[in-house]
Protein backbone atom coordinates (compact mmCIF):
# COMPACT_ATOMS: atom_id res chain seq x y z
CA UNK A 1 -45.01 -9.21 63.19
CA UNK A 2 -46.56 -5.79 62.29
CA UNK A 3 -49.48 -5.96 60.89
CA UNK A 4 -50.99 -2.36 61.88
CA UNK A 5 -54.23 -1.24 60.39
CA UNK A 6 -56.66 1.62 59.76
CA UNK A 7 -60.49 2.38 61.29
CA UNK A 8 -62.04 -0.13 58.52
CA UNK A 9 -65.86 1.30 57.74
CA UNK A 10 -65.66 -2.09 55.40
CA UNK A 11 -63.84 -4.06 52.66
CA UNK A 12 -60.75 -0.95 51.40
CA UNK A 13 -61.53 -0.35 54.87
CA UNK A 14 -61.22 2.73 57.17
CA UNK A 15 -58.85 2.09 60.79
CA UNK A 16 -56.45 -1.90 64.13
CA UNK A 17 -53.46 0.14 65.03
CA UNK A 18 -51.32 -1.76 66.42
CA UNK A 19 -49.41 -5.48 65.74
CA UNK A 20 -51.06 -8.70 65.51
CA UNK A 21 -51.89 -8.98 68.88
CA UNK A 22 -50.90 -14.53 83.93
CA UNK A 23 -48.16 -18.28 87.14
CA UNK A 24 -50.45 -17.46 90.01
CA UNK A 25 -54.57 -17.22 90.99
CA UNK A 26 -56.13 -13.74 90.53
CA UNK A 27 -56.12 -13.56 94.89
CA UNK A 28 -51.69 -13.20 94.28
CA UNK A 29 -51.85 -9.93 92.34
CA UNK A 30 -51.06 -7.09 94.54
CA UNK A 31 -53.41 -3.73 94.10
CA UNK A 32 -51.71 -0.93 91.95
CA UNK A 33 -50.78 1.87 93.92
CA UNK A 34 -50.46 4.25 91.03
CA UNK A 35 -49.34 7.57 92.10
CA UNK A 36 -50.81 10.02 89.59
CA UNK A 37 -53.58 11.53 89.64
CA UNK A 38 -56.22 12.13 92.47
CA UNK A 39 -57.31 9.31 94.86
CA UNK A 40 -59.43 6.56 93.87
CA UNK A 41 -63.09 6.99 94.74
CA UNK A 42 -65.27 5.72 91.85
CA UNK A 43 -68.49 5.30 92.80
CA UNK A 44 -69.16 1.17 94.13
CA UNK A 45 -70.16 -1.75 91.74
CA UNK A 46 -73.81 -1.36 91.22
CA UNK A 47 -75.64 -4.58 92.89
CA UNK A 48 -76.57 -6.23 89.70
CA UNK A 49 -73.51 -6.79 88.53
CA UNK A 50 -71.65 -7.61 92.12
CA UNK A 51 -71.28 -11.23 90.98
CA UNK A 52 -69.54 -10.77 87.92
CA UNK A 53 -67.34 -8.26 90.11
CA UNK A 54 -67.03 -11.00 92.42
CA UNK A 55 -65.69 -13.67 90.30
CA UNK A 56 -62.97 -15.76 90.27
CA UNK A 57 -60.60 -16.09 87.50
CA UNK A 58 -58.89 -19.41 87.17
CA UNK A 59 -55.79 -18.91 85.51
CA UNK A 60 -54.29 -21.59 83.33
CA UNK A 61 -51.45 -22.37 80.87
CA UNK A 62 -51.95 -20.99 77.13
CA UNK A 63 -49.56 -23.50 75.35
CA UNK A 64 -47.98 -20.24 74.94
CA UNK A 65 -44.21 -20.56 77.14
CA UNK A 66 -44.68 -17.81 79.79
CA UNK A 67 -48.48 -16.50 79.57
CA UNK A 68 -51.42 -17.82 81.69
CA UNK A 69 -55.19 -17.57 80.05
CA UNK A 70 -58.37 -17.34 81.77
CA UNK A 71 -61.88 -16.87 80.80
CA UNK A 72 -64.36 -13.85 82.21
CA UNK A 73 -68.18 -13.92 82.51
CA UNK A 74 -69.77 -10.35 81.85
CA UNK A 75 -73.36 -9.82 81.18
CA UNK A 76 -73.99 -9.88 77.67
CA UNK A 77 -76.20 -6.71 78.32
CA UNK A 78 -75.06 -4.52 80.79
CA UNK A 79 -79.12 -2.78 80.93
CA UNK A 80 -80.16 -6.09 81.79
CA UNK A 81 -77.32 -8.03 83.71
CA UNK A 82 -79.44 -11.19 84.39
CA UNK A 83 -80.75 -11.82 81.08
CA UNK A 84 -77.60 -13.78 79.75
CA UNK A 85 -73.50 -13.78 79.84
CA UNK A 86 -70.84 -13.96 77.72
CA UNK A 87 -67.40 -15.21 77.88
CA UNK A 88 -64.63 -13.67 77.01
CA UNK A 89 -60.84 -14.83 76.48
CA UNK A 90 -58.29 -12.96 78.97
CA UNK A 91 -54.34 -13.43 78.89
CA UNK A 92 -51.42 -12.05 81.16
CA UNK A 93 -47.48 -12.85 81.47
CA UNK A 94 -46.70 -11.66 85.08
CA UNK A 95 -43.78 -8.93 85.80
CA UNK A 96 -40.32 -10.40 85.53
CA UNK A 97 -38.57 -8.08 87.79
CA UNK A 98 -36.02 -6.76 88.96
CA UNK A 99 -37.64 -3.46 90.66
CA UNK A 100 -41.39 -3.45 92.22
CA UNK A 101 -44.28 -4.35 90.80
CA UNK A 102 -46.79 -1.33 89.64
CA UNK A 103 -49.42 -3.63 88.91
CA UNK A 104 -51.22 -4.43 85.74
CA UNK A 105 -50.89 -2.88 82.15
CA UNK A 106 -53.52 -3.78 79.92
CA UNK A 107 -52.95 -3.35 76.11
CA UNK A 108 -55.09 -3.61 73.06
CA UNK A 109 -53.99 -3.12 69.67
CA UNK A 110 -57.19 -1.58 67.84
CA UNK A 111 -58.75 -2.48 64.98
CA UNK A 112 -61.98 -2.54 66.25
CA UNK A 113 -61.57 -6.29 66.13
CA UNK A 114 -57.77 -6.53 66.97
CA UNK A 115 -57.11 -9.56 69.14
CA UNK A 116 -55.67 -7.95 72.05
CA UNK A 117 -54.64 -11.16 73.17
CA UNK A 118 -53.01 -12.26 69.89
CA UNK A 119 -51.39 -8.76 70.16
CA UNK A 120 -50.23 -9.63 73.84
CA UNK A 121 -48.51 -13.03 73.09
CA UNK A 122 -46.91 -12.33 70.09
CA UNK A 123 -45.78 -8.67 70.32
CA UNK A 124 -46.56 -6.85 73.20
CA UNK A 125 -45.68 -9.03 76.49
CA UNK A 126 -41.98 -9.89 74.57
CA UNK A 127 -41.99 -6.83 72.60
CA UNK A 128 -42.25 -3.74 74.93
CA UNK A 129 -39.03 -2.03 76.39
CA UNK A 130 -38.01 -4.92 78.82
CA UNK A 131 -37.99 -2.01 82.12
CA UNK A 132 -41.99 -1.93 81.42
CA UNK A 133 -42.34 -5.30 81.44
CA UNK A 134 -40.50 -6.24 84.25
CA UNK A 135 -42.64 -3.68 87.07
CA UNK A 136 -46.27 -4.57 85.48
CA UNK A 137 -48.22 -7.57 84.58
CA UNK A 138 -48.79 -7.49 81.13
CA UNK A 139 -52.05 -8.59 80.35
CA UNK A 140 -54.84 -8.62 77.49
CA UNK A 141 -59.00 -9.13 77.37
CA UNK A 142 -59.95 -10.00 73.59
CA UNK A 143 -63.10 -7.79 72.98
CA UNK A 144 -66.70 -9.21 72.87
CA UNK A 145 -67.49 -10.84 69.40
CA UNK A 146 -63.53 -10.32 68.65
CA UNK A 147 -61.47 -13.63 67.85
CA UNK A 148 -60.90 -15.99 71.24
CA UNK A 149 -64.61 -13.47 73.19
CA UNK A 150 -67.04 -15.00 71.25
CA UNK A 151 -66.08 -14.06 67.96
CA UNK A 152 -68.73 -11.96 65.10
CA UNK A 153 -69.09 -14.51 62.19
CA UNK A 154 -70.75 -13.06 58.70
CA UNK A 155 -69.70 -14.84 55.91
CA UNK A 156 -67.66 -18.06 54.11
CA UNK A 157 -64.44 -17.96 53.19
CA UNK A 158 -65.84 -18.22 49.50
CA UNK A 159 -68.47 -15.50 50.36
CA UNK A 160 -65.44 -12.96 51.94
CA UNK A 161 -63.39 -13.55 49.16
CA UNK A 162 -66.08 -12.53 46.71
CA UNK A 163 -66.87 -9.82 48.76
CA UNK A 164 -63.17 -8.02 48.89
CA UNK A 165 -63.10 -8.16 45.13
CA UNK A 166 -66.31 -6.80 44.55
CA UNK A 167 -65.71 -3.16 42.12
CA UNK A 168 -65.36 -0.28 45.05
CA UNK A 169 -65.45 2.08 42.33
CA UNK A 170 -69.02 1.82 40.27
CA UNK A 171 -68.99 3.87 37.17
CA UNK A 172 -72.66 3.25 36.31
CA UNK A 173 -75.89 2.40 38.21
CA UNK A 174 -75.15 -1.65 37.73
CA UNK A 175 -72.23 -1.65 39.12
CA UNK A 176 -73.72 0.77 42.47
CA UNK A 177 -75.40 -2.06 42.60
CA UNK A 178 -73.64 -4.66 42.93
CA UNK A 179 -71.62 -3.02 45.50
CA UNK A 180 -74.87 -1.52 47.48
CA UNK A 181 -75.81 -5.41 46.83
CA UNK A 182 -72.56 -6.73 48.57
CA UNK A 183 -72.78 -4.61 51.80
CA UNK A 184 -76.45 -5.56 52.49
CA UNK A 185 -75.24 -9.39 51.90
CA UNK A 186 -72.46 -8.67 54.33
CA UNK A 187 -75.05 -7.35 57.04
CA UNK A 188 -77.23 -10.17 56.52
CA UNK A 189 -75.10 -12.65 57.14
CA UNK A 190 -73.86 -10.99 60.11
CA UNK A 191 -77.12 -10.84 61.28
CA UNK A 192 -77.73 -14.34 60.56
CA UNK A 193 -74.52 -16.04 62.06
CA UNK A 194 -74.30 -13.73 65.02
CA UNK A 195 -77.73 -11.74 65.90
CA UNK A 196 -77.65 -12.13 68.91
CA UNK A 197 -74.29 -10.63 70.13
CA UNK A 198 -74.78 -7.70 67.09
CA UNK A 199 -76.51 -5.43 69.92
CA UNK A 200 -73.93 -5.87 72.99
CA UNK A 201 -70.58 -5.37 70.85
CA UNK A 202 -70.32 -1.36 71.21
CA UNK A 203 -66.85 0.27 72.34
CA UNK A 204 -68.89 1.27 75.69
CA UNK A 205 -69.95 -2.29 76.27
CA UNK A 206 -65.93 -3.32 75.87
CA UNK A 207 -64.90 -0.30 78.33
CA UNK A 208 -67.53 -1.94 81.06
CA UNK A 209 -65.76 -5.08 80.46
CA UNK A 210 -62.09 -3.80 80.90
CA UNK A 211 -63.27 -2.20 84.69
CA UNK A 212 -64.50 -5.44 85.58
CA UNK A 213 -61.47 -6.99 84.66
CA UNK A 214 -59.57 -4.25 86.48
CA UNK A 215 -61.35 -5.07 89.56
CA UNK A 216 -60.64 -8.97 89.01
CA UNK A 217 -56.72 -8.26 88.53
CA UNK A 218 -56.92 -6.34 91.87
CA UNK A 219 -55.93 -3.19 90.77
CA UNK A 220 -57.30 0.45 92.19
CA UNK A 221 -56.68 2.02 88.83
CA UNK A 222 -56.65 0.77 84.93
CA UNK A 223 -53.03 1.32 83.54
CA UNK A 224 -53.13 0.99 79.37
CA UNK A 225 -51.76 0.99 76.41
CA UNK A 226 -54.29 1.11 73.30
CA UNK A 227 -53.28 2.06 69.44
CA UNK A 228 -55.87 3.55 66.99
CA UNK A 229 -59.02 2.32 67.80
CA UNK A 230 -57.98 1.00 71.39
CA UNK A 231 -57.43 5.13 72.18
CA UNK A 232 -61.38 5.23 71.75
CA UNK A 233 -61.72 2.45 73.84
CA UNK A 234 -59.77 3.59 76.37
CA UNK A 235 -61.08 7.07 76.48
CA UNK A 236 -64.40 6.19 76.45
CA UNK A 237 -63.08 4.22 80.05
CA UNK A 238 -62.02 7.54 80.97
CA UNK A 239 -65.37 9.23 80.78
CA UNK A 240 -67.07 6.13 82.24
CA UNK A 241 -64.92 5.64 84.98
CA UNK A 242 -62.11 8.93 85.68
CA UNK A 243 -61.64 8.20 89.07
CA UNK A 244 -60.40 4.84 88.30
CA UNK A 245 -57.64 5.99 85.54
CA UNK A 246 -54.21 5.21 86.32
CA UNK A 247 -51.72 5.70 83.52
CA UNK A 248 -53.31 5.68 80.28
CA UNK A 249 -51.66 5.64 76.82
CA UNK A 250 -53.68 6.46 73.76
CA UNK A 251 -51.43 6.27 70.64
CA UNK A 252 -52.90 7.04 67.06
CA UNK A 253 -55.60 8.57 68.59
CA UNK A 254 -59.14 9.10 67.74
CA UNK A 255 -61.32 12.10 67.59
CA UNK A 256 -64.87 11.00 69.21
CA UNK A 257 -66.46 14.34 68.67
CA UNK A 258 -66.49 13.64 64.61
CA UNK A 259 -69.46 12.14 62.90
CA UNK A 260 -68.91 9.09 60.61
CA UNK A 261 -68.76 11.26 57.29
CA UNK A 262 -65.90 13.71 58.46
CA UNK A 263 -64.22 10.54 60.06
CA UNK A 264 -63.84 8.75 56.65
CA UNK A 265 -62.98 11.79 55.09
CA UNK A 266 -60.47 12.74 57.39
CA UNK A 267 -58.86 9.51 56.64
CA UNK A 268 -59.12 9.40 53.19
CA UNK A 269 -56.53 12.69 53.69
CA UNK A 270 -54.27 11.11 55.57
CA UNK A 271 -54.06 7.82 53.28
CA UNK A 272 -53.23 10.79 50.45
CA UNK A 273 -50.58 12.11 52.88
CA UNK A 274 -49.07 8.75 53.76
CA UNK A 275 -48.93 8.04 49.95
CA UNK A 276 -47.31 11.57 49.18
CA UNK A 277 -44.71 10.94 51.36
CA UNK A 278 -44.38 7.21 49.98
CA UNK A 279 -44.34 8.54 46.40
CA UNK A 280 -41.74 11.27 47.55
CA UNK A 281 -39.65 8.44 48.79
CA UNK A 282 -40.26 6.47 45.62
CA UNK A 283 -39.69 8.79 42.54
CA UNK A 284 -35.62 9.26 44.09
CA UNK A 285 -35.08 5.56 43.47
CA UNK A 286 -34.26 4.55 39.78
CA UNK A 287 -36.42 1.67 40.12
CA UNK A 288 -39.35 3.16 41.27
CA UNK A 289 -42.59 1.66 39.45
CA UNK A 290 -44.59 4.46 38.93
CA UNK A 291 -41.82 7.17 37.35
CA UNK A 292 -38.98 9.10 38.94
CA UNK A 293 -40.13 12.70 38.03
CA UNK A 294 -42.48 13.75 41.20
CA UNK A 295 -45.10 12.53 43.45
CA UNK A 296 -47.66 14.16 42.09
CA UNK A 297 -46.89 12.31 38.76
CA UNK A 298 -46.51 8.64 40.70
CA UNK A 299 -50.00 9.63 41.67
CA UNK A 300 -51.41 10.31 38.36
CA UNK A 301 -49.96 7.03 37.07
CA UNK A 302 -51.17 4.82 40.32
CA UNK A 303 -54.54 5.62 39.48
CA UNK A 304 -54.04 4.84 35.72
CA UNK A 305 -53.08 1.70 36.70
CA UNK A 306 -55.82 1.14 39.09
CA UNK A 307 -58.23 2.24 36.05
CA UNK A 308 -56.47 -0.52 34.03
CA UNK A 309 -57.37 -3.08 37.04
CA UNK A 310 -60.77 -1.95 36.90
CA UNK A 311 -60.78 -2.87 33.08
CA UNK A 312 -59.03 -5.88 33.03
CA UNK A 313 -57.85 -7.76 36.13
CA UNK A 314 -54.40 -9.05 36.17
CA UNK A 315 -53.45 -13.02 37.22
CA UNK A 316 -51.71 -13.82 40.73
CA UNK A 317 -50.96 -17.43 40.21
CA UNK A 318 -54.16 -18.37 41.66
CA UNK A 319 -57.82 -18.56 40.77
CA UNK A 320 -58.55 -15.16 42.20
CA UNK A 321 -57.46 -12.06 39.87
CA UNK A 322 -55.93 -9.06 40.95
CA UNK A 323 -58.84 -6.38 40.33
CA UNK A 324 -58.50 -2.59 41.25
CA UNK A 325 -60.15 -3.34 44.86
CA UNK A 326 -57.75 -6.31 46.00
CA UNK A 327 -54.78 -3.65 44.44
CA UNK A 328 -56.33 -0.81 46.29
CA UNK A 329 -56.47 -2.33 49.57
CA UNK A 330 -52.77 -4.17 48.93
CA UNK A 331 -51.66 -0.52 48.41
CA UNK A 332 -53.47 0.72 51.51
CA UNK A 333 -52.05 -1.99 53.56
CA UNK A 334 -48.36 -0.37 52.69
CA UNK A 335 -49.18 2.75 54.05
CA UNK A 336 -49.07 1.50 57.54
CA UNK A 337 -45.55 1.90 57.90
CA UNK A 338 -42.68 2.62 55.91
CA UNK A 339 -40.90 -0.55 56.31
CA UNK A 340 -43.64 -1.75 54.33
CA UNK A 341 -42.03 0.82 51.48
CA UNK A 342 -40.07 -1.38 49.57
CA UNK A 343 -42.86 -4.79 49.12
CA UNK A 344 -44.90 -2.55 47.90
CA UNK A 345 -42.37 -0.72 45.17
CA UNK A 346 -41.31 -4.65 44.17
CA UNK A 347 -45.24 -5.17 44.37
CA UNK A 348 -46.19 -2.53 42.31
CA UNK A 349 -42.98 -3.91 39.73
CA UNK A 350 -44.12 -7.47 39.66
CA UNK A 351 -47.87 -6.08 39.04
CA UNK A 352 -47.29 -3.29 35.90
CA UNK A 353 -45.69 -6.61 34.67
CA UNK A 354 -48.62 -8.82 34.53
CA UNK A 355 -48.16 -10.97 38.03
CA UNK A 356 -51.05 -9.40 40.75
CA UNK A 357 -49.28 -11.53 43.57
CA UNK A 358 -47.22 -9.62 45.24
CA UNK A 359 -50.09 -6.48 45.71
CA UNK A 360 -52.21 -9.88 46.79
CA UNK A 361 -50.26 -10.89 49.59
CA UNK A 362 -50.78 -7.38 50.84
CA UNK A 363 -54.08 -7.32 50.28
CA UNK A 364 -54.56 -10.53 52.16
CA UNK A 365 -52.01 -9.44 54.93
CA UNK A 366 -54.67 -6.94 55.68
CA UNK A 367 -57.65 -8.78 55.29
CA UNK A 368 -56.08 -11.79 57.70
CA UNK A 369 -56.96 -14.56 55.01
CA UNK A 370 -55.34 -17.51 55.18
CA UNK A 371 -53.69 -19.41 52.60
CA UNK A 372 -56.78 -22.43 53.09
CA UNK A 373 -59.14 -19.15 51.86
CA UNK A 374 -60.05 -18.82 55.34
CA UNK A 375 -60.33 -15.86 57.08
CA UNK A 376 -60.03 -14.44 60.92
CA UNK A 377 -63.17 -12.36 62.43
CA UNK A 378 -61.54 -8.78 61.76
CA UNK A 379 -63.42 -7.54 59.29
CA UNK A 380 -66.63 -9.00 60.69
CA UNK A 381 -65.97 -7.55 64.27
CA UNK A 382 -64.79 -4.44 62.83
CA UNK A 383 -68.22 -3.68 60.89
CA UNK A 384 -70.03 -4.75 63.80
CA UNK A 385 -68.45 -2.58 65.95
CA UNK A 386 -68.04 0.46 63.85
CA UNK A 387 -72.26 0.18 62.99
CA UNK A 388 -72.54 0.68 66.53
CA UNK A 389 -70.48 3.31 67.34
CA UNK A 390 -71.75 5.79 65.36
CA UNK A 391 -74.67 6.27 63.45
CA UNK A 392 -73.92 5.81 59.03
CA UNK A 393 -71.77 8.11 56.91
CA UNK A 394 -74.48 7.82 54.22
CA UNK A 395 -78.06 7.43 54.42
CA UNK A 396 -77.56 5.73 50.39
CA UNK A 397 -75.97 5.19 47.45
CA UNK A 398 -77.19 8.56 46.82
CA UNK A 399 -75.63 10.48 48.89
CA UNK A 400 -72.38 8.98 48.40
CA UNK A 401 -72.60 10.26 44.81
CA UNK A 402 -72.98 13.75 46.20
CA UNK A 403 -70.15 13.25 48.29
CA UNK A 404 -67.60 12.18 45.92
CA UNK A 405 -66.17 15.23 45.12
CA UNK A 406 -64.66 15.97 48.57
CA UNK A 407 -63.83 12.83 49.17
CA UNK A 408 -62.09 13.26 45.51
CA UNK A 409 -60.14 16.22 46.91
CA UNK A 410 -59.05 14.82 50.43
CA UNK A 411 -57.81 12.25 48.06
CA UNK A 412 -57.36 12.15 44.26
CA UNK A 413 -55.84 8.33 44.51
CA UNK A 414 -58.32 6.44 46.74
CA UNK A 415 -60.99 9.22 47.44
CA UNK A 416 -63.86 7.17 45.36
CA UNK A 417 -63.31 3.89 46.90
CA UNK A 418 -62.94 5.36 50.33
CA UNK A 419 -66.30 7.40 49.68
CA UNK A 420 -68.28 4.45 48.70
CA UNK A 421 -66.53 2.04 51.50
CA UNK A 422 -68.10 4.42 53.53
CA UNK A 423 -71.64 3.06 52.70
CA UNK A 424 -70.95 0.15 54.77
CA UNK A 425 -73.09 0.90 57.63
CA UNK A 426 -76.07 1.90 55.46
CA UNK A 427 -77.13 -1.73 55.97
CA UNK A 428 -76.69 -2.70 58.99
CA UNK A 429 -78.87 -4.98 61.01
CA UNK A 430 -79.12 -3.11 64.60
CA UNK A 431 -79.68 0.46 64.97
CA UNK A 432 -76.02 2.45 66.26
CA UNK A 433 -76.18 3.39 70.10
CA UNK A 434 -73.57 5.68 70.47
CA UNK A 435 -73.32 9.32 68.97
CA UNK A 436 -70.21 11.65 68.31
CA UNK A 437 -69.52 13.37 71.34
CA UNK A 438 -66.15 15.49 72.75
CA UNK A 439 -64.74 13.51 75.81
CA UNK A 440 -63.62 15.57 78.74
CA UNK A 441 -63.26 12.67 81.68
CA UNK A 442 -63.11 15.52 84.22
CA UNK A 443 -61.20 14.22 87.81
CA UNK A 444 -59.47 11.66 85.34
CA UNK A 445 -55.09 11.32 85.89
CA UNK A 446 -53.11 12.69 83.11
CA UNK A 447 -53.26 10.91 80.05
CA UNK A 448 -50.74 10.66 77.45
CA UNK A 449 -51.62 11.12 73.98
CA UNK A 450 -49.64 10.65 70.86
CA UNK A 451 -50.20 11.95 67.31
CA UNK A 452 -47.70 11.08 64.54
CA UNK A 453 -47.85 13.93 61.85
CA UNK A 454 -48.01 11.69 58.97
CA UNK A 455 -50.28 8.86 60.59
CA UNK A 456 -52.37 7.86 57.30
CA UNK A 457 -55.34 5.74 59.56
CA UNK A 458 -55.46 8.57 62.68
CA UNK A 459 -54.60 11.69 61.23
CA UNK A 460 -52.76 14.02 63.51
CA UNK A 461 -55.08 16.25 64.15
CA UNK A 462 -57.43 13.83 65.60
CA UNK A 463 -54.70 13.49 68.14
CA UNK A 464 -54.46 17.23 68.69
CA UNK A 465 -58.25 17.38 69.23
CA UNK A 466 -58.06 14.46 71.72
CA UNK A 467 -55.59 15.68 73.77
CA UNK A 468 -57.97 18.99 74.22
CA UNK A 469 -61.20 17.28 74.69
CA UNK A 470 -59.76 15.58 77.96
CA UNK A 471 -59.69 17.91 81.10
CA UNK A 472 -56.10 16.14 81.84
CA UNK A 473 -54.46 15.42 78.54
CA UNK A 474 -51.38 16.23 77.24
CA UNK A 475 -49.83 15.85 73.68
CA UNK A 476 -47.05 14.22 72.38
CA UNK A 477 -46.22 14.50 68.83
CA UNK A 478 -44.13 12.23 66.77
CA UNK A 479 -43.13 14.00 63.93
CA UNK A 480 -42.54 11.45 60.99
CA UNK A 481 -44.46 8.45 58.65
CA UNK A 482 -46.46 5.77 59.99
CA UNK A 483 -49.20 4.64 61.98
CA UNK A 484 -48.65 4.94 65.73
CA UNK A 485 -45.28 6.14 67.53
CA UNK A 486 -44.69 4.01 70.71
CA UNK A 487 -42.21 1.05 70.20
CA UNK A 488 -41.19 2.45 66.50
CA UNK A 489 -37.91 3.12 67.04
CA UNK A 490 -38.55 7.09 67.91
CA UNK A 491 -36.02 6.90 71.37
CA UNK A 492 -37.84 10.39 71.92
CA UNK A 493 -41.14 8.87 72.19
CA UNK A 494 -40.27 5.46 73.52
CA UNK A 495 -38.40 7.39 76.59
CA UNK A 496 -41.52 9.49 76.87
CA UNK A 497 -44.08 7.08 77.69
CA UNK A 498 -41.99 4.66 79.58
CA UNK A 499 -41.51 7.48 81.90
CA UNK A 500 -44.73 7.76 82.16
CA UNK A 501 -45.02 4.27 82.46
CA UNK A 502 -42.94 3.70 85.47
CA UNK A 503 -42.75 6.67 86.96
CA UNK A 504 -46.09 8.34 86.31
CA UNK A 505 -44.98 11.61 85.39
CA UNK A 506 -46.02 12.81 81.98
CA UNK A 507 -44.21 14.54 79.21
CA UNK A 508 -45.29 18.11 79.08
CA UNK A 509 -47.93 19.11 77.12
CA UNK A 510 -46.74 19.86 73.33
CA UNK A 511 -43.38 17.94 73.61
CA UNK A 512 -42.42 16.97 70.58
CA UNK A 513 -40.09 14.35 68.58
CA UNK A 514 -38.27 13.30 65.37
């Protein structure tokens, strides 16, 4: 199942990439010899943290036919390695054969607060072009505080569903808020359920994690596959750890050089580009819902029906309505992928005629509610995550006002909801630890990146600053709709990267595909 998603900042949220996310002991996996790149000679585990290098991890059967799960002790605090652990959840489904084993491919589908290991077992360890998965081990690590690792918890099912239909458009100082209101009850709660992993949840903590696990899976090098988010993740490994990069893939990839505010905005655009080339699609089908004259007029009529939302909510069948936020993020949720293209145009249909339930089953699709009203730890882990990256968009409700306007211009459909989804971080409990910063991982192997030109979550030209940020990265381009390339049905690209894969040579620099 695909459920791909953007960078969330919060609720019409902002980026997991990737799907909805091993018959022996740890001692039978062989090391990787991977052949690219310059020889292994990171510097040794530092002696503080040689027993969690030195662990054993007892492997075990899932209930899932064909994967093994086992659990890993790191240091909840890396600065202070004796002052407390944490477990997290680890899954693998060993090479199949024929041909030899590489070693290890570790994958993570993004989000923040993707389960990687949801991703493995129900996509990516049966999903990936069968040659792959036949010369590696295919294996996952869900990330601290994310689903099966200890998961983030903020808020009630009740609570969360109150919270995604809260107005992300105010149009007067009540309504600011309510929604200012909303995101400090969000952090609070976060605080409150989970304070004490809210500090040791950062992208560089989960990097530290995925060595350790490298080591444990006795492999030289860290071979890996990570979508959106996960191509922050893994090139943050790169600058932590170069010398122990084997083949990495980072697909829909993030610019770490860009503060929060250019981030969101950047996104915004490429939510408007995703929907121009949706509307484009649209208006050439005689049943398209919002007109058949041009995109720019499907445009202008989406938002008049998003104002009429915002007046007066529409039923779903259920006893929540269908408000301009739950339609906004059902919308958003579509632009993920053009197979999504025709739910939302019967959506839309079903929802200009009164019934909300088909853009709510989108919506929730996105959120990961369940039909009981409860919901997974995405959105919690995402926040958490996100606050910690990077330091807030918006210092207050203030200064998203005097941002509108560009945000309005990257994106006359969803420009004011994005802008004030943005203010998520305003509020948040722990004070961010990281800082945007270009990546070079100098004496890194080549890594593979991959932009797709009309990626709404990642735009393209994140993945075009990426690939020039690392000393040894080279760009491939996937020129078409949707978010990610690899396993899309782009032969170009999929021959690309499982070239790479299995043979460790890299497409050239600048290759490009249709």
């Amino acid at each position: 199942m695909d459920t791909r998603r953007p960078l969330r900042t919060l609720a019409i949220a902002l980026g997991t990439a990737g799907l909805l996310i091993s018959g022996c002991s740890s001692g039978s996996s062989t090391t990787s010899g991977s052949s690219s790149g310059p020889a292994a000679t990171a510097s040794p585990v530092p002696a503080a943290l040689q027993t969690f290098y030195a662990q054993h991890l007892s492997w075990r059967d899932c209930g899932v036919t064909g994967f093994q799960c086992a659990t890993m002790k790191a240091p909840l605090d890396y600065a202070k390695p004796d002052s407390g652990e944490i477990k997290l959840a680890v899954s693998r489904k060993t090479a199949t054969g024929p041909g030899k084993r590489i070693g290890s491919l570790l994958v993570n589908p993004g989000g923040p607060g993707g389960s990687a290991v949801g991703y493995l077992q129900s996509y990516a360890a049966v999903g990936y072009p069968a040659q792959v998965r036949a010369r590696y081990d295919m294996v996952a690590i869900d990330p601290r505080g994310v689903a099966r690792s200890e998961p983030v918890e903020c808020l009630t099912g009740p609570q969360m569903d109150a919270f995604t239909q809260v107005d992300q458009t105010p149009d007067d100082a009540a309504e600011v808020t309510a929604l200012s209101g909303a995101f400090e009850k969000f952090a609070t709660g976060c605080e409150q359920r989970s304070g004490e992993i809210l500090p040791h949840v950062s992208t560089v903590d989960t990097a530290r994690d995925m060595d350790m696990l490298r080591a444990l899976l006795g492999d030289d090098r860290l071979n890996y596959v990570g979508a959106s988010y996960g191509t922050f993740l893994g090139a943050t490994y790169a600058e932590l750890f170069p010398a122990r990069v084997g083949r990495l893939v980072l697909d829909g990839a993030m610019d770490p050089s860009l503060p929060s505010v250019e981030m969101n905005r950047d996104q915004t655009a490429g939510f408007d580009t995703a929907f121009q080339s949706f509307a484009g699609d649209c208006v050439k089908k005689a049943d398209c819902p919002l007109g058949t004259t041009s995109a720019s007029d499907a445009a202008n009529r989406l938002k008049q029906f998003f104002a009429g939302l915002d007046a007066k909510p529409i039923p779903t069948g259920e006893s929540r309505m269908l408000g301009e936020s739950l339609a906004t993020t059902g919308v958003i949720a579509a632009m993920y992928d053009e197979a999504a293209w025709p739910q939302l145009r019967e959506a839309l249909t079903t929802a200009r005629a009164g019934d909300g339930s088909g853009l709510l089953a989108l919506a929730d699709s996105y959120y990961e509610r369940e039909p009981n009203g409860t919901y997974a730890n995405l959105m919690y882990a995402n926040a958490a995550v996100n606050c910690l990256d990077l330091p807030p968009a918006f210092a207050s409700a203030e200064a998203v006002t005097e941002a509108l306007p560009t945000f309005a211009k990257a994106s006359p459909v969803f420009g004011k909801g994005l802008a004030w989804a943005s203010l998520n971080c305003t509020y948040w409990p722990v004070r961010a630890t990281g800082t945007p910063h270009r990546i070079k991982a100098e004496g890194a192997a080549p890594i593979v990146v991959v932009g797709t030109t009309r990626d709404p979550a990642t735009p393209y030209k994140w993945a075009k600053s990426l690939a020039g940020q690392l000393s040894s990265g080279t760009l491939l381009t996937y020129q078409g709709d949707g978010h990610t390339a690899y396993g899309r049905g782009s032969h170009c690209i999929d021959t690309a990267i499982n070239t790479y894969l299995l043979e460790g040579t890299p497409p050239s620099d600048g290759k490009k595909c249709t």
